[in-house]
C-alpha atoms as a PDB file:
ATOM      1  CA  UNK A   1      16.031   3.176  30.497  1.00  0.00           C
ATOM      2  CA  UNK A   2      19.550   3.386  30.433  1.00  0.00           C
ATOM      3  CA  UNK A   3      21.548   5.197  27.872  1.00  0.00           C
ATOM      4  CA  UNK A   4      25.531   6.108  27.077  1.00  0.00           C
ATOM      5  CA  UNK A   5      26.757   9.247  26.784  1.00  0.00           C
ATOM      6  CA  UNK A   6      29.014  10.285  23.821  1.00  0.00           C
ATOM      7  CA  UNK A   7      31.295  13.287  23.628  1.00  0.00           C
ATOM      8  CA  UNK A   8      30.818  16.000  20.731  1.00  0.00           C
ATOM      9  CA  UNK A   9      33.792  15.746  18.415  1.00  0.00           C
ATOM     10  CA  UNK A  10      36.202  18.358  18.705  1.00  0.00           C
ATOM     11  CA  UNK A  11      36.550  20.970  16.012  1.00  0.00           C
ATOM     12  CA  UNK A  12      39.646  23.059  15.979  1.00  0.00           C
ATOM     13  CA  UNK A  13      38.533  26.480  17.514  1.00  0.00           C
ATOM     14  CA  UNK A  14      39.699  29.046  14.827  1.00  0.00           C
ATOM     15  CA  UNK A  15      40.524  32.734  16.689  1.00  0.00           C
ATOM     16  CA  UNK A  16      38.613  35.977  14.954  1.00  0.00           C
ATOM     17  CA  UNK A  17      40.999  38.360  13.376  1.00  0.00           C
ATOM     18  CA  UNK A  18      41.440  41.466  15.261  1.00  0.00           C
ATOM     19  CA  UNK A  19      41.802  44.616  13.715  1.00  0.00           C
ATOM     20  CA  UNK A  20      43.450  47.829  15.333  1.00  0.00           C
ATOM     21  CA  UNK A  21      42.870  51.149  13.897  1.00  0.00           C
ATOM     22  CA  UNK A  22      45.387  53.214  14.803  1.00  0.00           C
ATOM     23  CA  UNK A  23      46.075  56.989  13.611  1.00  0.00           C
ATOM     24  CA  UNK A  24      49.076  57.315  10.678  1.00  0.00           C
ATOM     25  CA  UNK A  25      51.857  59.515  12.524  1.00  0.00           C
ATOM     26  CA  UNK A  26      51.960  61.408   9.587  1.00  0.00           C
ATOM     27  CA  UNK A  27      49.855  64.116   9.024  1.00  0.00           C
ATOM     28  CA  UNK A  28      50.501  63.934   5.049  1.00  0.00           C
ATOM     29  CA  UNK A  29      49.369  60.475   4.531  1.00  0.00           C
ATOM     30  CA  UNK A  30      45.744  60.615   3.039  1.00  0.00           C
ATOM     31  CA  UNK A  31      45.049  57.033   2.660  1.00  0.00           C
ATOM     32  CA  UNK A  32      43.514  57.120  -0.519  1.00  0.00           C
ATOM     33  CA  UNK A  33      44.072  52.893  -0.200  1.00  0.00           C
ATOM     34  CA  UNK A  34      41.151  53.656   2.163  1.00  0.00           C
ATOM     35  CA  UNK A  35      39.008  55.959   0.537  1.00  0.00           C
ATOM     36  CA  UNK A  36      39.276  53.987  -2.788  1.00  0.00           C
ATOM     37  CA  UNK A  37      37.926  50.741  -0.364  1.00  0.00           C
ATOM     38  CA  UNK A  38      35.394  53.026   0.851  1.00  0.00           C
ATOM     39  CA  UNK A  39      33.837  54.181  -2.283  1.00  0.00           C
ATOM     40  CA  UNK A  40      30.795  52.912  -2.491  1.00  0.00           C
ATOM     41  CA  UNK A  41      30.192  55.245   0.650  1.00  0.00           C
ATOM     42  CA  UNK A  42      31.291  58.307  -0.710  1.00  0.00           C
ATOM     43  CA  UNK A  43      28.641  57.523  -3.558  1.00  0.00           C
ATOM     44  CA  UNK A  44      25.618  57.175  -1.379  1.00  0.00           C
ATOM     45  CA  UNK A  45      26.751  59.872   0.912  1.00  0.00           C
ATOM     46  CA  UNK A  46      26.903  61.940  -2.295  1.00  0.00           C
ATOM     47  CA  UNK A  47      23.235  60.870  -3.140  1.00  0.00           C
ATOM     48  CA  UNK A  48      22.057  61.301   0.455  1.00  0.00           C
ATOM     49  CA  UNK A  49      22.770  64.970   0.179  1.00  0.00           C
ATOM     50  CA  UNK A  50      20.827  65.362  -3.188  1.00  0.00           C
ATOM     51  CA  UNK A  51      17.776  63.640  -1.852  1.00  0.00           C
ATOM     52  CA  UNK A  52      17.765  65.456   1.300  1.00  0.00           C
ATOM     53  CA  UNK A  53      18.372  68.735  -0.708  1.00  0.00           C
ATOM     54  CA  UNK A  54      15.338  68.596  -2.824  1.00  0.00           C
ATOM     55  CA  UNK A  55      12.703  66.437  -0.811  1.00  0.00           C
ATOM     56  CA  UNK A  56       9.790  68.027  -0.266  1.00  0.00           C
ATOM     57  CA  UNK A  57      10.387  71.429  -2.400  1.00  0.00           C
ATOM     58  CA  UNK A  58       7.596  72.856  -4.381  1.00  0.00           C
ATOM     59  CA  UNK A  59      10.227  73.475  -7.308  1.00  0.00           C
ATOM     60  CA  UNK A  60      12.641  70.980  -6.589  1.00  0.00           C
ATOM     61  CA  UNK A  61      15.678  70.785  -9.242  1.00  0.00           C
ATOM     62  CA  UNK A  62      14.307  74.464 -10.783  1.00  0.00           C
ATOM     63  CA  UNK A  63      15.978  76.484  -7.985  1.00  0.00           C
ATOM     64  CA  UNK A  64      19.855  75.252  -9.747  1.00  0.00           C
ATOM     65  CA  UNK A  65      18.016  77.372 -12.664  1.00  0.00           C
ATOM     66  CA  UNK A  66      15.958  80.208 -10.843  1.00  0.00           C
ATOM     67  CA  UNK A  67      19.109  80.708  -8.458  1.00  0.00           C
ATOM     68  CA  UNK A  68      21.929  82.013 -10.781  1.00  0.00           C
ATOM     69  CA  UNK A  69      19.093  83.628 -13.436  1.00  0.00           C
ATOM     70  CA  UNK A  70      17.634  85.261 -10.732  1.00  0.00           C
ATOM     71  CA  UNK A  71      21.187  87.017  -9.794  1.00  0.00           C
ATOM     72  CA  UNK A  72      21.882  87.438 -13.533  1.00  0.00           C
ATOM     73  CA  UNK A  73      19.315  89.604 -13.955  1.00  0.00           C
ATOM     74  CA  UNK A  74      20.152  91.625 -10.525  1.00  0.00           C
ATOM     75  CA  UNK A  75      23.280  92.033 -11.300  1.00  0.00           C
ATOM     76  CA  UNK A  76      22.457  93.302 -15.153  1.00  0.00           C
ATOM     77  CA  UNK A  77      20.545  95.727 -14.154  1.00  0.00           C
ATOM     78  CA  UNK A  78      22.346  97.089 -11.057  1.00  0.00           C
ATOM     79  CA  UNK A  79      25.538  96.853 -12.232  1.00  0.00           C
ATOM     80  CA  UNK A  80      25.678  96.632 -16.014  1.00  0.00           C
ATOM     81  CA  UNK A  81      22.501  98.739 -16.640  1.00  0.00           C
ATOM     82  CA  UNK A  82      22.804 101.567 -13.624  1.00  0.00           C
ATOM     83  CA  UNK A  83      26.621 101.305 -13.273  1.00  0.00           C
ATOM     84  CA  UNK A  84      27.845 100.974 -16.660  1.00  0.00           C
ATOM     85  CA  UNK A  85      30.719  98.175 -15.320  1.00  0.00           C
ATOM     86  CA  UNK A  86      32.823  97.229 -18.596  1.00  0.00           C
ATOM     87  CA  UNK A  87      32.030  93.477 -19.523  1.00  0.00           C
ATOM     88  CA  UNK A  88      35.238  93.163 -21.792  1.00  0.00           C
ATOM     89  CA  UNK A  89      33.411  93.184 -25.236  1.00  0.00           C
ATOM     90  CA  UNK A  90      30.932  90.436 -23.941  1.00  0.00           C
ATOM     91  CA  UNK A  91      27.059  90.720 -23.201  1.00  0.00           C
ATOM     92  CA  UNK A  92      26.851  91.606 -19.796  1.00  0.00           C
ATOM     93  CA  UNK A  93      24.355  88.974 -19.031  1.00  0.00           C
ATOM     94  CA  UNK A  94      26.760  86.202 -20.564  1.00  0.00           C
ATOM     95  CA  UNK A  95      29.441  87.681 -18.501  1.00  0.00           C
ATOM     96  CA  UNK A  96      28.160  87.624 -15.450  1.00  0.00           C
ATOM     97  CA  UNK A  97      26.712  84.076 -15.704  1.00  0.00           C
ATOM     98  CA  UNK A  98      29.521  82.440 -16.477  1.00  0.00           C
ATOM     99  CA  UNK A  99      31.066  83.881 -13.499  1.00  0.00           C
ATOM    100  CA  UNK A 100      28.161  82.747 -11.385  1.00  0.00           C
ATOM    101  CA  UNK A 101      28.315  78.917 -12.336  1.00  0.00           C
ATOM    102  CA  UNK A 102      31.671  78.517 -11.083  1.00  0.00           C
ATOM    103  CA  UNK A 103      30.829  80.654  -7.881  1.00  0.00           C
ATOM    104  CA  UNK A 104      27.653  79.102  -7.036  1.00  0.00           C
ATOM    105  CA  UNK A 105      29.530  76.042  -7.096  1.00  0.00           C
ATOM    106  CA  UNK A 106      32.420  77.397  -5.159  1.00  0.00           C
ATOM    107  CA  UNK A 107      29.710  78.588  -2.718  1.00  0.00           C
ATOM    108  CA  UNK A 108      27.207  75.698  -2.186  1.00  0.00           C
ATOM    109  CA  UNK A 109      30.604  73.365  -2.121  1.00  0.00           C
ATOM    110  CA  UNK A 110      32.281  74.719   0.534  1.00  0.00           C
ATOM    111  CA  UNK A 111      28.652  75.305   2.497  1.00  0.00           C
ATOM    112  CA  UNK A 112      28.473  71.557   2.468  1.00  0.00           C
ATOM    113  CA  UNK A 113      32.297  70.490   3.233  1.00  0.00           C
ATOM    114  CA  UNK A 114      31.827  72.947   6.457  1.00  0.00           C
ATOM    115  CA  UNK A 115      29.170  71.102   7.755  1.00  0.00           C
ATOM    116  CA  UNK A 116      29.582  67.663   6.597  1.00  0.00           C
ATOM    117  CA  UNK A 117      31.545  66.699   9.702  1.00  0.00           C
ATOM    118  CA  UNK A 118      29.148  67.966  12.434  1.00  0.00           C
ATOM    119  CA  UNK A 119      26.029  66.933   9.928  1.00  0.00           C
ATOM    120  CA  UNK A 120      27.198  63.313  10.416  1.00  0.00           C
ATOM    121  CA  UNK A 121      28.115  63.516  14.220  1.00  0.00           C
ATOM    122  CA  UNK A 122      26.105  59.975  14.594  1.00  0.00           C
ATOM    123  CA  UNK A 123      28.042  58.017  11.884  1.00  0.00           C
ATOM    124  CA  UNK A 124      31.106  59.501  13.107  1.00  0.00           C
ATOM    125  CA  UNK A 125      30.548  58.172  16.697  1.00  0.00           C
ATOM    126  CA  UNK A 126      29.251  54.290  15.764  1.00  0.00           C
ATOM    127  CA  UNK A 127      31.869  53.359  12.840  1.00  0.00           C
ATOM    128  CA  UNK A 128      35.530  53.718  11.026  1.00  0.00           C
ATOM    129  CA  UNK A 129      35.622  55.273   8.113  1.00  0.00           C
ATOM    130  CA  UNK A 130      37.779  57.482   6.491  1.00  0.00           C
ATOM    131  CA  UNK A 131      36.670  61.342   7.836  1.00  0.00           C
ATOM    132  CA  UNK A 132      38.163  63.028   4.471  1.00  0.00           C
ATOM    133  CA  UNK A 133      35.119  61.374   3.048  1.00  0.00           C
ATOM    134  CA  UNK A 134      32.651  63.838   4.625  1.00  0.00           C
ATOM    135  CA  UNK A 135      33.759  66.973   3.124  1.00  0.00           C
ATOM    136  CA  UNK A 136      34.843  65.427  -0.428  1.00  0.00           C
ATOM    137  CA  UNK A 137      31.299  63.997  -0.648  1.00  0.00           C
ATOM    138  CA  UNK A 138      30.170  68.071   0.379  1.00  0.00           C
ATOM    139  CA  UNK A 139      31.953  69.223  -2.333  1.00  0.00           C
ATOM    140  CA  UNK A 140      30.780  66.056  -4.714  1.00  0.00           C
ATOM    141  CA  UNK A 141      26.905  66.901  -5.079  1.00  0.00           C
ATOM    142  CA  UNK A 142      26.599  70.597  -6.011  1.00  0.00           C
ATOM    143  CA  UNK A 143      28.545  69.512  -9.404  1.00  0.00           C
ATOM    144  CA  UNK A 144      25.276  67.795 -10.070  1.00  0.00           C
ATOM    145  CA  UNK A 145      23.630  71.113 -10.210  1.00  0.00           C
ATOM    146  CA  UNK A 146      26.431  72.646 -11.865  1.00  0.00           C
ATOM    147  CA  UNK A 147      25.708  70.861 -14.417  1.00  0.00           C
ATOM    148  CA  UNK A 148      22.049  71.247 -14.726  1.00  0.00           C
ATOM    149  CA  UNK A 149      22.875  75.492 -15.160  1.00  0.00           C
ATOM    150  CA  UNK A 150      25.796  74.744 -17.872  1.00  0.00           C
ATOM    151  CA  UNK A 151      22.974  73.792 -20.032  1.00  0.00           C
ATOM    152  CA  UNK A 152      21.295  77.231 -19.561  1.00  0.00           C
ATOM    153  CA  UNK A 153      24.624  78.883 -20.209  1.00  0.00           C
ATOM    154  CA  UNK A 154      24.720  76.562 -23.271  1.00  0.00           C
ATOM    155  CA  UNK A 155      21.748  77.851 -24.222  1.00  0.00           C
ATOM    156  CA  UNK A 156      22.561  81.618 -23.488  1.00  0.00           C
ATOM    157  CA  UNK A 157      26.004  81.184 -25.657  1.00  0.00           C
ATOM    158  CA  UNK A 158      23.869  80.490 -28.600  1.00  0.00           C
ATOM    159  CA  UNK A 159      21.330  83.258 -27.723  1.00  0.00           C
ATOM    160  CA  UNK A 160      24.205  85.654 -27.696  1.00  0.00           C
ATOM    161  CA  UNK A 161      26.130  84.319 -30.636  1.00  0.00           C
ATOM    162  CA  UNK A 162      29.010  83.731 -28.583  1.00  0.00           C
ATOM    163  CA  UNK A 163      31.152  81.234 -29.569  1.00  0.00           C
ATOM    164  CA  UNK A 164      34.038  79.189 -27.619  1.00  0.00           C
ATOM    165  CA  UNK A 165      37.753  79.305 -28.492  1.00  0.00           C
ATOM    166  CA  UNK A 166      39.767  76.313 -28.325  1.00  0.00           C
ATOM    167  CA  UNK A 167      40.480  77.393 -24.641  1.00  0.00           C
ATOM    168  CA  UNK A 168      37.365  75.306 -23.369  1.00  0.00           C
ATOM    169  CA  UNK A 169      39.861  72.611 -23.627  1.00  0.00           C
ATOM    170  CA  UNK A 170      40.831  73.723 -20.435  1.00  0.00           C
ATOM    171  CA  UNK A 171      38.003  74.350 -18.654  1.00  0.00           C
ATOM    172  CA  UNK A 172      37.643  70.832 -16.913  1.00  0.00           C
ATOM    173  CA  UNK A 173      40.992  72.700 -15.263  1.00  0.00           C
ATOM    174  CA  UNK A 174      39.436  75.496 -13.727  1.00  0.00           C
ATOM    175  CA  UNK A 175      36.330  73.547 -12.622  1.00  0.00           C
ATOM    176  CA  UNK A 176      38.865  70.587 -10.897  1.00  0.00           C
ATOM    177  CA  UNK A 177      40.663  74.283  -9.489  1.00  0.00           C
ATOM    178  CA  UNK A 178      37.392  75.293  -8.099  1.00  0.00           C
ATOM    179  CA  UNK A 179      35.901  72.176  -6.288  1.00  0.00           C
ATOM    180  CA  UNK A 180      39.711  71.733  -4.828  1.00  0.00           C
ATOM    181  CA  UNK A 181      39.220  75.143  -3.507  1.00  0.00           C
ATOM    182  CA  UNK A 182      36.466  74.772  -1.757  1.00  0.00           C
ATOM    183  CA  UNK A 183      37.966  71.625  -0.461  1.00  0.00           C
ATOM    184  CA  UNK A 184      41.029  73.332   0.971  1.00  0.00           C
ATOM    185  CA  UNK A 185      39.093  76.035   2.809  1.00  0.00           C
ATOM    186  CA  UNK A 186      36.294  73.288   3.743  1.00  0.00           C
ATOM    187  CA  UNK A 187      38.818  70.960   5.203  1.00  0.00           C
ATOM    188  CA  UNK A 188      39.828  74.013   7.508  1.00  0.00           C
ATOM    189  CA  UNK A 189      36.352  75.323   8.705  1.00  0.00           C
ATOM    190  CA  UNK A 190      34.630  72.005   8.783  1.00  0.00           C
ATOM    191  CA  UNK A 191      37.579  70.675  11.364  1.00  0.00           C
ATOM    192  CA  UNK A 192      36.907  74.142  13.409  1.00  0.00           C
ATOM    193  CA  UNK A 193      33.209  73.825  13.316  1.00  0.00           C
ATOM    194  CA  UNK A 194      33.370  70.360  15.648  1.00  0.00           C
ATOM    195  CA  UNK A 195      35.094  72.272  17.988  1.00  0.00           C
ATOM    196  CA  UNK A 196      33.816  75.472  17.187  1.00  0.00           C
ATOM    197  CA  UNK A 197      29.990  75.572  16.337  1.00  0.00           C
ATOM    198  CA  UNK A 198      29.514  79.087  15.743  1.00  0.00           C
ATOM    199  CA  UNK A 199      32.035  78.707  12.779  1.00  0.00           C
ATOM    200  CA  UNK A 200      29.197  77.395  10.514  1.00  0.00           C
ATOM    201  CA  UNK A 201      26.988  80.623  11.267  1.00  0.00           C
ATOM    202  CA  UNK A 202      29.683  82.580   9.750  1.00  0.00           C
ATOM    203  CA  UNK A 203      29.768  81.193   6.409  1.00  0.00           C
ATOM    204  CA  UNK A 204      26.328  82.931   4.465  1.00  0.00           C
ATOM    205  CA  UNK A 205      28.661  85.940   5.621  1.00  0.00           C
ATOM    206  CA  UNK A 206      32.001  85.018   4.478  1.00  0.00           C
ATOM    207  CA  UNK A 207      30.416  83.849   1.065  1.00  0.00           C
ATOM    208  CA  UNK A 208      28.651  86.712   0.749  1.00  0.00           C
ATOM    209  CA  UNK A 209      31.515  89.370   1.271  1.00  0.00           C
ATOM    210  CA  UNK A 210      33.791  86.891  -0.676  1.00  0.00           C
ATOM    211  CA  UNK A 211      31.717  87.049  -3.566  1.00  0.00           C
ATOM    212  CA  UNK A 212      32.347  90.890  -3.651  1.00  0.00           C
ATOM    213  CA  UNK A 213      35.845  90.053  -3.317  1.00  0.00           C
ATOM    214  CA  UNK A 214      36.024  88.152  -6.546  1.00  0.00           C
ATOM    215  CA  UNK A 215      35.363  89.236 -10.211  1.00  0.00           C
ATOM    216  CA  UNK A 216      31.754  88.071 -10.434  1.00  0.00           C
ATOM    217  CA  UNK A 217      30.084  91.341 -11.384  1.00  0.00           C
ATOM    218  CA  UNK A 218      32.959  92.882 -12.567  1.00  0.00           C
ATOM    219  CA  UNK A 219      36.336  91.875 -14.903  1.00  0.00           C
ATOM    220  CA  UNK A 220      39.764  91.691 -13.634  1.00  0.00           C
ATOM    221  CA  UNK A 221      41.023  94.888 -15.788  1.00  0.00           C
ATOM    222  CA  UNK A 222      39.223  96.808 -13.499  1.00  0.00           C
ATOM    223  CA  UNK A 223      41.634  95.994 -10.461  1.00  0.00           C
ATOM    224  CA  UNK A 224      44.284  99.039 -10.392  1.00  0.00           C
ATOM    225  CA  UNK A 225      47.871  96.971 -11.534  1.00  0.00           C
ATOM    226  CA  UNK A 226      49.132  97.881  -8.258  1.00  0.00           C
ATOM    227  CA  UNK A 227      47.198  95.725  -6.229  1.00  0.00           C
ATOM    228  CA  UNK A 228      46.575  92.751  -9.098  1.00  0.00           C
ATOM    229  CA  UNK A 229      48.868  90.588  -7.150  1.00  0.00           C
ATOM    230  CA  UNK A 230      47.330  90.795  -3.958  1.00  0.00           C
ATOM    231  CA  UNK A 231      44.419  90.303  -5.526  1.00  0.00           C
ATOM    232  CA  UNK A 232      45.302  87.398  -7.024  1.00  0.00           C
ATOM    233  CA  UNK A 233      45.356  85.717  -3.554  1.00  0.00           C
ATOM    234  CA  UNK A 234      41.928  85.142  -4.043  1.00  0.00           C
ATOM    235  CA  UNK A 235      41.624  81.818  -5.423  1.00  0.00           C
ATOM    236  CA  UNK A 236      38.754  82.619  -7.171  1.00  0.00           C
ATOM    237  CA  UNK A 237      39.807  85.358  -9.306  1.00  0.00           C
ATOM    238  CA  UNK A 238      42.111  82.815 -10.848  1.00  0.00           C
ATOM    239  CA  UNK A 239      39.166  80.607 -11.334  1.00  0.00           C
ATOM    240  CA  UNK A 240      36.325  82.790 -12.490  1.00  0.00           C
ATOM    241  CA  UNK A 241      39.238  84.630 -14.935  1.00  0.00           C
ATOM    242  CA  UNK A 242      39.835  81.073 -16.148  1.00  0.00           C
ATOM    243  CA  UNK A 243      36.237  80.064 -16.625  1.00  0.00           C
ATOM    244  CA  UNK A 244      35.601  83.574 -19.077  1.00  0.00           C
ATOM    245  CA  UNK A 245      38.674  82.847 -20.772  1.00  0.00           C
ATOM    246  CA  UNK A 246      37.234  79.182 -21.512  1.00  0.00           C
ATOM    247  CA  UNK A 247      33.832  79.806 -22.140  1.00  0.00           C
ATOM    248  CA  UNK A 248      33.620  83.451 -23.587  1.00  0.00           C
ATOM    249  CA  UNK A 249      36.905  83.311 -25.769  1.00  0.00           C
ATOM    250  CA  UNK A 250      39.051  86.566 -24.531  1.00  0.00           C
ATOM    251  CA  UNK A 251      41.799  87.027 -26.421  1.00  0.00           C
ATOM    252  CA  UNK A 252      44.098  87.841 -23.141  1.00  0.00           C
ATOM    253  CA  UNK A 253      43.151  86.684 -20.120  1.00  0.00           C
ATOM    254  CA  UNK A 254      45.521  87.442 -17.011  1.00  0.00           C
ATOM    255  CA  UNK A 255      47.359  84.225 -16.608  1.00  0.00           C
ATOM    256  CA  UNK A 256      49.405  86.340 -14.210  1.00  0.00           C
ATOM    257  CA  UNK A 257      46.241  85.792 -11.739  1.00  0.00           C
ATOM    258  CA  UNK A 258      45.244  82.624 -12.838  1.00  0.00           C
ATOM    259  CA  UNK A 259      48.791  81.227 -11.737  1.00  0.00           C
ATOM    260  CA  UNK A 260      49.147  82.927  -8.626  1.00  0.00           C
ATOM    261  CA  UNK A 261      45.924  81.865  -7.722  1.00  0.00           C
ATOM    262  CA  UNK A 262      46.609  78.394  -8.449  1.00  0.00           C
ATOM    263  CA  UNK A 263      49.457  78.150  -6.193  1.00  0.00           C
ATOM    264  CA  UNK A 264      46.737  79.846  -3.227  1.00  0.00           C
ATOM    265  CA  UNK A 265      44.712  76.740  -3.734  1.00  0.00           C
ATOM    266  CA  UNK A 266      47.754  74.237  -3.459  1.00  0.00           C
ATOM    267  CA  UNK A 267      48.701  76.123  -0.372  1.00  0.00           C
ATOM    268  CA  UNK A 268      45.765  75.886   1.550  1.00  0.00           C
ATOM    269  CA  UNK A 269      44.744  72.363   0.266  1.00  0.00           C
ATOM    270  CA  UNK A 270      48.259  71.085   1.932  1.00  0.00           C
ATOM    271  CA  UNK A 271      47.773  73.091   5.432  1.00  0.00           C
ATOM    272  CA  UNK A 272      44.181  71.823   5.203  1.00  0.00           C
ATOM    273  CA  UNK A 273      45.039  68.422   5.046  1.00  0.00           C
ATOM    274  CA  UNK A 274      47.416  68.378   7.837  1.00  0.00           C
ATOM    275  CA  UNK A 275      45.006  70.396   9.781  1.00  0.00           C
ATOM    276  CA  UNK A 276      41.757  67.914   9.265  1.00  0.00           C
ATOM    277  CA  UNK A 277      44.497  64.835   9.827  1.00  0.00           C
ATOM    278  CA  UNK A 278      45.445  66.613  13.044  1.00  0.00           C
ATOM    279  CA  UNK A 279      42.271  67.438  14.647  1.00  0.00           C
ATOM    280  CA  UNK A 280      40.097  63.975  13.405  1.00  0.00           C
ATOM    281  CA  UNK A 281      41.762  62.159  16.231  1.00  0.00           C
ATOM    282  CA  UNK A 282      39.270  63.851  18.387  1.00  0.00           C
ATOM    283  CA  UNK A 283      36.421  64.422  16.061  1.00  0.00           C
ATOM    284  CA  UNK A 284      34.491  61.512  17.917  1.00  0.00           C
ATOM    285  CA  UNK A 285      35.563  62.794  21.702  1.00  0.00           C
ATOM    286  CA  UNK A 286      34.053  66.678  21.124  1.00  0.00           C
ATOM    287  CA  UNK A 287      31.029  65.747  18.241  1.00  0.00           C
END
């Protein structure tokens, strides 16, 4: 049997585009382009860490409840009760719990920025993405359970009779203040903690002695006027003062602290950034 052979018909051969990531020279330029392009990460990144938080927990969502009541009522009776600590004209419970939601939020925020970089080592080592996405989406989830114990405060505001002032205008302010403060001082331990591991088994220490550092248990007045502006370095006095001022109504709250504070937190959220844009170059080299 005898046969011809034909040639194929020749297509036009059409080159793959190559793309070359390449680090920005400066150490300023976020790339929010980028992180905009990459949102639908940062969302399921966000609800990663809320599944993995409460899987397989006998109480699941109640411990954003239990957690700050439980201190509440430490705190009431150790320090309102036993050391008769001023509370500026406001229950002492009230007081101290709207101090806690914006600390417990401060606290589990910058818990999760630290670690968000070495808790996605794999991901970091396999694909391009944007690495300021890791500890914005730490920061992201606790306001989930922020929100949960603003209803309890609600709830405790109307227990107490306590009524808000038209200054809770301005308390999506000091919440913004707070998350970006966790952010600048998460942006500076989670880049340490690639290289330095033992940087994440400081922080339940750090929190711990910062939270005695800021005006949780105790108001502002009670800081001697000599050393109100160093203590105003804190960038959560500014924040807590802010939230009472909000939520509670005082007539005079220290804006003196409140500004300082402020320009703390823009400080170390600039130095941050060009720290994490410095040292992601070799996040994938040391992870």
């Amino acid at each position: 049997m005898s046969g011809r052979m034909t040639e194929a018909p020749s297509f036009p051969r059409f080159s793959e585009p190559t793309v070359i990531i390449e680090p920005h020279k400066s150490l300023l330029h976020l790339d929010l382009k980028a992180i905009w392009e990459y949102r639908e990460l940062l969302f399921f990144l966000v609800w990663r860490d809320l599944k993995v938080r409460y899987r397989q927990t006998i109480i699941g969502i109640g411990w954003v409840v239990l957690q700050p009541l439980m201190t509440m009522a430490l705190f009431t009776a150790v320090f309102g009760n036993f050391a008769k600590i001023p509370s500026d004209g406001v229950p002492y419970p009230i007081f101290t719990y709207s101090a806690l939601l914006p600390w417990n939020l401060f606290a589990t925020s910058l818990t999760r920025g630290t670690e968000s970089v070495v808790g996605n080592a794999q991901l970091i080592s396999k694909i391009y993405f944007p690495r300021l996405l890791l500890p914005i989406s730490g920061i992201l989830s606790p306001t989930v359970d922020f929100a949960i114990s603003f209803v309890i405060l609600a709830v405790m505001m109307i227990w107490f009779r306590t009524l808000p002032t038209w200054g809770v205008l301005a308390l999506p302010f000091f919440l913004i203040l707070a998350l970006l403060t966790a952010l600048a001082v998460g942006l500076w331990l989670s880049a340490l903690n690639v290289r330095y591991r033992d940087v994440g088994h400081t922080i339940p220490f750090l929190v711990q002695l910062w939270m005695f550092a800021s005006p949780v248990a105790y108001p502002v007045s009670l800081v001697p006027e000599r050393w109100r502006v160093l203590y105003s370095l804190n960038p959560m006095a500014g924040v807590i003062e802010g939230f009472r001022w909000a939520l509670l109504g005082k007539e005079s709250p220290d804006f003196e602290v409140i500004v300082i504070s402020s320009m703390m937190v823009t400080t170390l959220l600039i130095s941050g950034v060009v720290f994490f844009k410095h040292t992601e170059r070799t996040f994938a080299d040391v992870i």
